[in-house]
Protein backbone atom coordinates (compact mmCIF):
# COMPACT_ATOMS: atom_id res chain seq x y z
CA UNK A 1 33.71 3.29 6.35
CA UNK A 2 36.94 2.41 8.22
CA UNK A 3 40.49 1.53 6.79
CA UNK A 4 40.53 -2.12 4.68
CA UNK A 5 36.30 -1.75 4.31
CA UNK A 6 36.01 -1.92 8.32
CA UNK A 7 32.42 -0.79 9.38
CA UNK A 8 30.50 0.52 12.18
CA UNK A 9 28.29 -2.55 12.05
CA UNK A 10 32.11 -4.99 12.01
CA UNK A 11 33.02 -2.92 15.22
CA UNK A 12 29.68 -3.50 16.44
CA UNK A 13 29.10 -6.90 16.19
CA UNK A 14 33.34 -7.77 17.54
CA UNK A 15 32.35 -5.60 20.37
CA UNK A 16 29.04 -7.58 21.18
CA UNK A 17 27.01 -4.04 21.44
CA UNK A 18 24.48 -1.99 18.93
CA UNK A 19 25.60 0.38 16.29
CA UNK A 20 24.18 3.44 18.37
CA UNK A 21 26.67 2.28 21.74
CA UNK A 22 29.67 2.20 19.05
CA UNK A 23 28.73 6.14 18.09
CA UNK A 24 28.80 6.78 21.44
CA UNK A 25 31.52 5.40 22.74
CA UNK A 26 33.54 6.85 19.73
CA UNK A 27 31.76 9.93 19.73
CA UNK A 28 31.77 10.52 23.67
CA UNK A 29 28.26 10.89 24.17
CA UNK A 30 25.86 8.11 25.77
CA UNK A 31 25.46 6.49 28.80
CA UNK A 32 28.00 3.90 28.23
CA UNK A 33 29.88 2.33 31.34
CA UNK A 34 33.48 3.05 31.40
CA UNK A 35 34.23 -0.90 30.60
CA UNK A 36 31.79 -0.74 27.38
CA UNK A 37 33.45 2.41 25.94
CA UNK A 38 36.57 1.07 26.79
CA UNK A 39 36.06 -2.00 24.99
CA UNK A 40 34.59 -0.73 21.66
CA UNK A 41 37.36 1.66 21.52
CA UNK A 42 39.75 -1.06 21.81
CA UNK A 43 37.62 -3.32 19.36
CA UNK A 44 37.75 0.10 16.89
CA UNK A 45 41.64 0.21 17.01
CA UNK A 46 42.47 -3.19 16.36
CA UNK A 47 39.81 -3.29 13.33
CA UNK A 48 41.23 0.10 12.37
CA UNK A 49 37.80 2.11 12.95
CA UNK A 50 38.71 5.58 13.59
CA UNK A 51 36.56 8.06 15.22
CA UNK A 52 36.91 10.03 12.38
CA UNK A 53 35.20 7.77 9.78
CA UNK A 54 32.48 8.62 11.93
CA UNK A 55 32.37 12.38 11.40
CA UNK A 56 31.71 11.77 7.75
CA UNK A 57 29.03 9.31 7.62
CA UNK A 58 27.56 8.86 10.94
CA UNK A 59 24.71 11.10 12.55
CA UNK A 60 26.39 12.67 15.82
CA UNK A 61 23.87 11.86 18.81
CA UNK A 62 23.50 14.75 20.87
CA UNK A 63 21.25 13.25 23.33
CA UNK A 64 21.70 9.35 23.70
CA UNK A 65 17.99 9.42 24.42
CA UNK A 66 14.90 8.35 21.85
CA UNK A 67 11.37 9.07 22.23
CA UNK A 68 7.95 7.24 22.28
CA UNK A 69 4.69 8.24 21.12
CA UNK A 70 1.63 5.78 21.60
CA UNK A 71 -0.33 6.75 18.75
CA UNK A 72 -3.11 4.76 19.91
CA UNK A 73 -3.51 6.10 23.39
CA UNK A 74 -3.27 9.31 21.88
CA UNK A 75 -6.38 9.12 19.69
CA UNK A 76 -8.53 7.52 23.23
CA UNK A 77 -7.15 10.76 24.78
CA UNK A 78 -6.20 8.33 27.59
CA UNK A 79 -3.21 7.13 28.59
CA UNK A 80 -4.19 4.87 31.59
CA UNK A 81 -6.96 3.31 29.89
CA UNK A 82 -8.53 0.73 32.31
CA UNK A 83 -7.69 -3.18 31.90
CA UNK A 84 -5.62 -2.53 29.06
CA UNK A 85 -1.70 -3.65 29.82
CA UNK A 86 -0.29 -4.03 26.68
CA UNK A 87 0.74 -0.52 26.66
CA UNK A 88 2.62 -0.68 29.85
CA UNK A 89 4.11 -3.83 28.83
CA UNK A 90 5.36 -2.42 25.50
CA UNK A 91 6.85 0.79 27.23
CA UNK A 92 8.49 -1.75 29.69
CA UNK A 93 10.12 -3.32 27.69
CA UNK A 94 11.07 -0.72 25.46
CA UNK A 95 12.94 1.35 28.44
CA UNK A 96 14.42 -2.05 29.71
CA UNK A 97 16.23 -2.41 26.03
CA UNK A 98 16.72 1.30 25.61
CA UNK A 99 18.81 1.30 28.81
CA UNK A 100 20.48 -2.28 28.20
CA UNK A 101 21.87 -0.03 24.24
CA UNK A 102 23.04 2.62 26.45
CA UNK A 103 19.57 4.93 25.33
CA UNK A 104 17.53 7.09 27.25
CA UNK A 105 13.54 6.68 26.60
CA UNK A 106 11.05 9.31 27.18
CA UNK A 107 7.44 8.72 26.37
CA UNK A 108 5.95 12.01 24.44
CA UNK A 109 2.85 12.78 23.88
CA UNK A 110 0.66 13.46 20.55
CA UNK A 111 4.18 16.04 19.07
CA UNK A 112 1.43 18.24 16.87
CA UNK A 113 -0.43 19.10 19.82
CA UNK A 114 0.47 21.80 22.43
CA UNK A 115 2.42 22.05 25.00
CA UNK A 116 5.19 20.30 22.94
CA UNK A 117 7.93 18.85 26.25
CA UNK A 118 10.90 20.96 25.80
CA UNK A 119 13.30 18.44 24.71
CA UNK A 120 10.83 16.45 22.29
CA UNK A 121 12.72 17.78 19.07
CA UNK A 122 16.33 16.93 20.72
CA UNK A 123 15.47 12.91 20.41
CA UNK A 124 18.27 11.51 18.18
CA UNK A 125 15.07 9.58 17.35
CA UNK A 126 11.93 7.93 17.53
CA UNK A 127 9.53 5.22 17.82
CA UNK A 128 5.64 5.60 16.59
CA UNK A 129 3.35 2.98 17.50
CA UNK A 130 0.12 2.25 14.97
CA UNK A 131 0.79 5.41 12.91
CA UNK A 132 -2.85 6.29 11.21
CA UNK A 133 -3.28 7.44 7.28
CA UNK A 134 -1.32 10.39 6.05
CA UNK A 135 -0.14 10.51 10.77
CA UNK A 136 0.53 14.28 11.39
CA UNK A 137 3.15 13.42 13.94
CA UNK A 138 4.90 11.18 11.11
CA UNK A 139 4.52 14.23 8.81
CA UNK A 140 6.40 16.46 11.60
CA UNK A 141 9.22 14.01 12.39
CA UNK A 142 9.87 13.86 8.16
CA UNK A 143 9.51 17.37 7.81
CA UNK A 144 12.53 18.05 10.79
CA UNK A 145 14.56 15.35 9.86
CA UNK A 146 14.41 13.01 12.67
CA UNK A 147 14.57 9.59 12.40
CA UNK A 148 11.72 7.44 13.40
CA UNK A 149 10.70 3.83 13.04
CA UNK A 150 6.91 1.94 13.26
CA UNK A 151 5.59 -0.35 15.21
CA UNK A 152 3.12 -1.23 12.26
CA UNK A 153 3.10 -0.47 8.56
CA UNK A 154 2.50 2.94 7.90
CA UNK A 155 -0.48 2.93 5.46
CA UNK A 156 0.04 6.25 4.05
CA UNK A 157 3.99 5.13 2.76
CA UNK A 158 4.55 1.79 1.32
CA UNK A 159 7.57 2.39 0.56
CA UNK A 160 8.85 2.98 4.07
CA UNK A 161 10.28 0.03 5.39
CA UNK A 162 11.79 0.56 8.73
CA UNK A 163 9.12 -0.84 10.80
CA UNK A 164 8.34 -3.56 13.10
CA UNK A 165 5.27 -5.76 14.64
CA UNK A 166 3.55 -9.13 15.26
CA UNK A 167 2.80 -10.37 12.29
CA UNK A 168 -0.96 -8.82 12.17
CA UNK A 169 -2.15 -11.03 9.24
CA UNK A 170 -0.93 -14.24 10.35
CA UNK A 171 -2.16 -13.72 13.59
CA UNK A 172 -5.79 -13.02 12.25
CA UNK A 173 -5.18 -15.98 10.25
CA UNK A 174 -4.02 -18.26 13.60
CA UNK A 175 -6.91 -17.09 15.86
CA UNK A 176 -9.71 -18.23 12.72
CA UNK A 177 -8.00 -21.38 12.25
CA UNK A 178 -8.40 -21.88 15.58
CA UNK A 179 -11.72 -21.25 15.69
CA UNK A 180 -12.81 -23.23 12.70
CA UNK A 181 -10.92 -26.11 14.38
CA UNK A 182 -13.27 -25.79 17.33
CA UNK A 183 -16.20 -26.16 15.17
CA UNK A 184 -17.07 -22.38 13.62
CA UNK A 185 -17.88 -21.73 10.49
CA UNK A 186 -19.52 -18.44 10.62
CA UNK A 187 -17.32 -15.95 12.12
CA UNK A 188 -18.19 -12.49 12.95
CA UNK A 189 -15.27 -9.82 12.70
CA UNK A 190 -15.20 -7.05 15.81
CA UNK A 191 -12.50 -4.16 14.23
CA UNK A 192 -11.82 -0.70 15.75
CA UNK A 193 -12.35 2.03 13.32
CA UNK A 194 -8.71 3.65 14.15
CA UNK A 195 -6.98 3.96 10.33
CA UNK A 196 -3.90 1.77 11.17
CA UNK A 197 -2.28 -1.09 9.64
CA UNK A 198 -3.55 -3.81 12.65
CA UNK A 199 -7.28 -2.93 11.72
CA UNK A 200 -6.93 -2.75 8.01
CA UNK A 201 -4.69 -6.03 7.58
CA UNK A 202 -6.37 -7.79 10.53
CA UNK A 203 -9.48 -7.40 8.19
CA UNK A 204 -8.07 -7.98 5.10
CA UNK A 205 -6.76 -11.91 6.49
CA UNK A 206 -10.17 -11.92 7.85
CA UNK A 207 -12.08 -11.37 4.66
CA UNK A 208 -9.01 -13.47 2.57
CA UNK A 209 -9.95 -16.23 5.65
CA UNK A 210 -13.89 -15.99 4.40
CA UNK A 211 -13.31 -16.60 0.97
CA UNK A 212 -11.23 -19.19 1.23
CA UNK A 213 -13.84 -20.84 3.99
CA UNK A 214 -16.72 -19.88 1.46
CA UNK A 215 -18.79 -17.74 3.89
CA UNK A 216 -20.37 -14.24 3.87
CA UNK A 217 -18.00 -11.59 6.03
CA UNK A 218 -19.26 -10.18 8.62
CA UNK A 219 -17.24 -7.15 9.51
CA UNK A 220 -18.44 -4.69 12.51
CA UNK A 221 -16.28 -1.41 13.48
CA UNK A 222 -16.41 0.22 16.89
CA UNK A 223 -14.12 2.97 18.31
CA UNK A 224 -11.29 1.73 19.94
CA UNK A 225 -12.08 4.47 22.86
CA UNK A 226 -15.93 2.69 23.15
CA UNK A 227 -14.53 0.26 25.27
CA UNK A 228 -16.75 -2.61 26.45
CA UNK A 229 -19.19 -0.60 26.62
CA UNK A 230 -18.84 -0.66 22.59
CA UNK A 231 -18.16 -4.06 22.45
CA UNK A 232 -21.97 -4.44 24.42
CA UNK A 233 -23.53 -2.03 22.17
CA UNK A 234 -22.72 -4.46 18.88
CA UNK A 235 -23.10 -7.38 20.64
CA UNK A 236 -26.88 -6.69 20.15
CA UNK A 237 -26.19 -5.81 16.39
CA UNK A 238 -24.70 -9.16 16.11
CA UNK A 239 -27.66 -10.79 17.74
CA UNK A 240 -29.75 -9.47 15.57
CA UNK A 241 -28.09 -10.26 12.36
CA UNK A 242 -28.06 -14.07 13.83
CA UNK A 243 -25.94 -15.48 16.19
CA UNK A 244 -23.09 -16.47 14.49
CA UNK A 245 -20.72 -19.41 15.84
CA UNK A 246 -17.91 -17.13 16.83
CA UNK A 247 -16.91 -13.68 17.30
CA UNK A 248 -13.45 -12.19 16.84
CA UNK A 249 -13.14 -8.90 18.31
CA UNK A 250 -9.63 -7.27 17.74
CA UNK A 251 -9.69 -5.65 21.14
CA UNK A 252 -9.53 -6.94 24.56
CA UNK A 253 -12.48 -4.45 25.81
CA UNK A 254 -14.90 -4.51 22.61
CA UNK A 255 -14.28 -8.89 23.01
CA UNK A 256 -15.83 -8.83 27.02
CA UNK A 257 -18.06 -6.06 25.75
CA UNK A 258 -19.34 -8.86 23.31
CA UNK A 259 -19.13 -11.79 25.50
CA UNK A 260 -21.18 -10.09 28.19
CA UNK A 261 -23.75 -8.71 25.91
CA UNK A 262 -24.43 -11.80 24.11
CA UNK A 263 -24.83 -13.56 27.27
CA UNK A 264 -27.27 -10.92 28.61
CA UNK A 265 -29.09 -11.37 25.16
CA UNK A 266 -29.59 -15.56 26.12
CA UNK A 267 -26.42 -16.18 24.01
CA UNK A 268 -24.71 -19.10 25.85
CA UNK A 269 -20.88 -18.72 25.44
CA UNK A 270 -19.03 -21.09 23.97
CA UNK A 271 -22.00 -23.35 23.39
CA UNK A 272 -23.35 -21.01 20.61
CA UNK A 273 -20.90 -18.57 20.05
CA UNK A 274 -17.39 -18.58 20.74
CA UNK A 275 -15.61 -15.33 21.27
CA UNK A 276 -11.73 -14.50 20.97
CA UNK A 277 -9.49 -11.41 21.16
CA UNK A 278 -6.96 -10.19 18.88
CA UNK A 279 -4.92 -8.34 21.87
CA UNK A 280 -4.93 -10.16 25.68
CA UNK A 281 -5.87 -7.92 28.10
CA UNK A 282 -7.47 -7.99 32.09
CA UNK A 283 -10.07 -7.85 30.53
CA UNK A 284 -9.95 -10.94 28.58
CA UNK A 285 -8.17 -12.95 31.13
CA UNK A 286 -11.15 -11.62 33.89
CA UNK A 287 -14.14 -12.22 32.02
CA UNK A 288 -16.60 -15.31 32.68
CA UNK A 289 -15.65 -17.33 30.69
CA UNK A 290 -12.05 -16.16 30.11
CA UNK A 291 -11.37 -15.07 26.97
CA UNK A 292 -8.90 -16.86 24.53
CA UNK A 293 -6.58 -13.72 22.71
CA UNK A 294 -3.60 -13.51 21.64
CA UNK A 295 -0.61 -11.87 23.14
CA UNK A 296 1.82 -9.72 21.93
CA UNK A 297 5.09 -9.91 21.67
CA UNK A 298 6.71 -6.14 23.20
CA UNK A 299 10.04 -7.63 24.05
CA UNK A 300 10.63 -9.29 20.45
CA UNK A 301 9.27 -6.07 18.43
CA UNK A 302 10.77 -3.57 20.16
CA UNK A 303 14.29 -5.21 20.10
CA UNK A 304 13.70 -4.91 16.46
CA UNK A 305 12.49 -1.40 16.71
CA UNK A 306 15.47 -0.34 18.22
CA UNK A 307 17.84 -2.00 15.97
CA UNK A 308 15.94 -0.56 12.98
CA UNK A 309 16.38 3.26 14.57
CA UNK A 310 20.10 2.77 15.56
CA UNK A 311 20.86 2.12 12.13
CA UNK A 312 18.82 5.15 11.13
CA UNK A 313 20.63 7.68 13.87
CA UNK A 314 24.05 5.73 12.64
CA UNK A 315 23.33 6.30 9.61
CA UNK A 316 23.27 2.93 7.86
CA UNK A 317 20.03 1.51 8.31
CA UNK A 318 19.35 -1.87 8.40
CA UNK A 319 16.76 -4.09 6.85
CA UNK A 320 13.27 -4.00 7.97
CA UNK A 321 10.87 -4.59 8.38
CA UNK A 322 10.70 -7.06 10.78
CA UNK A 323 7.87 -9.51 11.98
CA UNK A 324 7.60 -11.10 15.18
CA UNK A 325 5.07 -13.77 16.47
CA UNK A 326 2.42 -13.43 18.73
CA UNK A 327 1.28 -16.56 20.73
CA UNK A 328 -2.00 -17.64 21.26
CA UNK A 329 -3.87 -18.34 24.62
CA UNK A 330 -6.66 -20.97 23.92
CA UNK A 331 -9.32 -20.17 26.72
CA UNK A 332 -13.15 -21.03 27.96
CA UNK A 333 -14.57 -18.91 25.79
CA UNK A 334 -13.62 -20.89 22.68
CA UNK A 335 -13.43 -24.29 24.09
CA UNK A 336 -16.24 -26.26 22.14
């Protein structure tokens, strides 16, 4: 706290920059231009901010740089996994806002697993994406002391709020509504078997969506790292259970896994069964018919993400979580 009640947060916002670019440029650490520093200093002086309210509430950041772990490439024990871009479009835009707060963003992989990069434990900070139940590399950053933020609700800590993501729920609810208005009433439910929030709540609006519709869920789970090859193997599960009039598969892969399988069974997509994806991929947009999915939002959530972890490294954290919308591409496949 500054003279009169002044903040980091009033300096912040009268400067037009992030609470982590006002550390810096009080604190002399960063990447700051010389005209941003400049003009937060300036902005700090006339609010009366001094550097030194700093030094007794405010994190010092060593580094100016945050880290990245993709919790969900980690467990396929793939990081280039084939067709599926909404990784690289997350990391994107996660580096293009890093930069644009004056951070530094280094992807790091799986931090309980050897050889550890040298400068992993240096981060002033980090983002997790799709933590699982009771996430050993959660457990590690608690246990040092580092800040971190979700993408995702951890499972494991309700009570930890400084996360961020598409509103999983909602979006299981928007894709089924969708369907039903194209004519389903059965719907089939394609989850991975990864223990993260997206699965878990993705089925919960699924089986909430069932009730309400007065059907009989149908829930299938197949590894994430199956692939379409996965998504091919339960496609003759679902066959055999009876075609039902759609098919929601939560991933990209396991949904042309399923189209292509039913249609190698004699199942004639859309006419019969409809199929849809909970994450666009290649994939999805490739496949014959083209799969309708929904897309994710990477610039929206991690905007929030980083907001949520400069408050954390600043030391006032601000109020999460934070829910973003994903939007919806109506394709072939679901076209009645």
């Amino acid at each position: 706290m500054g003279r009169q009640g002044v903040t980091i947060r009033d300096v912040a916002r009268r400067a037009g920059v992030s609470t982590a670019a006002v550390s810096f440029a009080l604190n002399g650490t960063g990447t700051l231009s010389a005209a941003t520093r400049e003009r937060v200093q300036a902005v700090a002086g006339e609010l009366g901010y001094q550097a030194d309210a700093l030094a007794r509430g405010l994190r010092r950041s060593p580094m100016g740089a945050v880290g990245l772990v993709l919790r969900s490439l980690d467990a396929l024990a793939d990081y280039t996994p084939s067709g599926v871009d909404v990784f690289e479009r997350f990391v994107g835009a996660a580096a293009s806002r890093a930069l644009a707060r004056g951070l530094s963003l280094m992807l790091v992989p799986d931090l309980t697993r050897p050889p550890v990069p040298p400068l992993a434990f240096s981060m002033d900070g980090y983002i997790v994406t799709n933590p699982h139940v009771d996430d050993p590399v959660v457990r590690l950053l608690a246990s040092r002391g580092i800040p971190y933020v979700t993408l995702g609700r951890d499972l494991s800590r309700p009570d930890f709020m400084q996360w961020a993501s598409e509103d999983d729920a909602g979006s299981a609810r928007l894709v089924l509504d969708h369907l039903a208005g194209q004519g389903a009433r059965t719907v089939a439910l394609v989850r991975g078997t990864d223990p993260n929030a997206w699965n878990a709540d993705s089925e919960a609006a699924y089986r909430q969506w069932c009730a309400g519709a007065g059907v009989e869920p149908r829930v299938y789970e197949v590894p994430e790292r199956a692939g379409v090859d996965g998504g091919r193997s339960v496609a003759s599960r679902i066959a055999g259970d009876g075609a039902p009039d759609a098919v929601f598969c939560l991933t990209g892969r396991h949904a042309a896994g399923v189209l292509e399988g039913l249609v190698g069974l004699g199942v004639r997509v859309p006419e019969r069964t409809m199929v849809a994806a909970g994450s666009d991929s290649e994939h999805a947009r490739v496949s014959r018919p083209a799969i309708s999915a929904l897309e994710m939002n990477p610039a929206a959530a991690t905007a929030a993400l980083l907001e949520l972890l400069e408050g954390l490294i600043a030391g006032e954290p601000a109020e999460g979580p934070r829910l973003v919308q994903a939007r919806f591409h109506a394709r072939a496949s679901t076209r009645a």
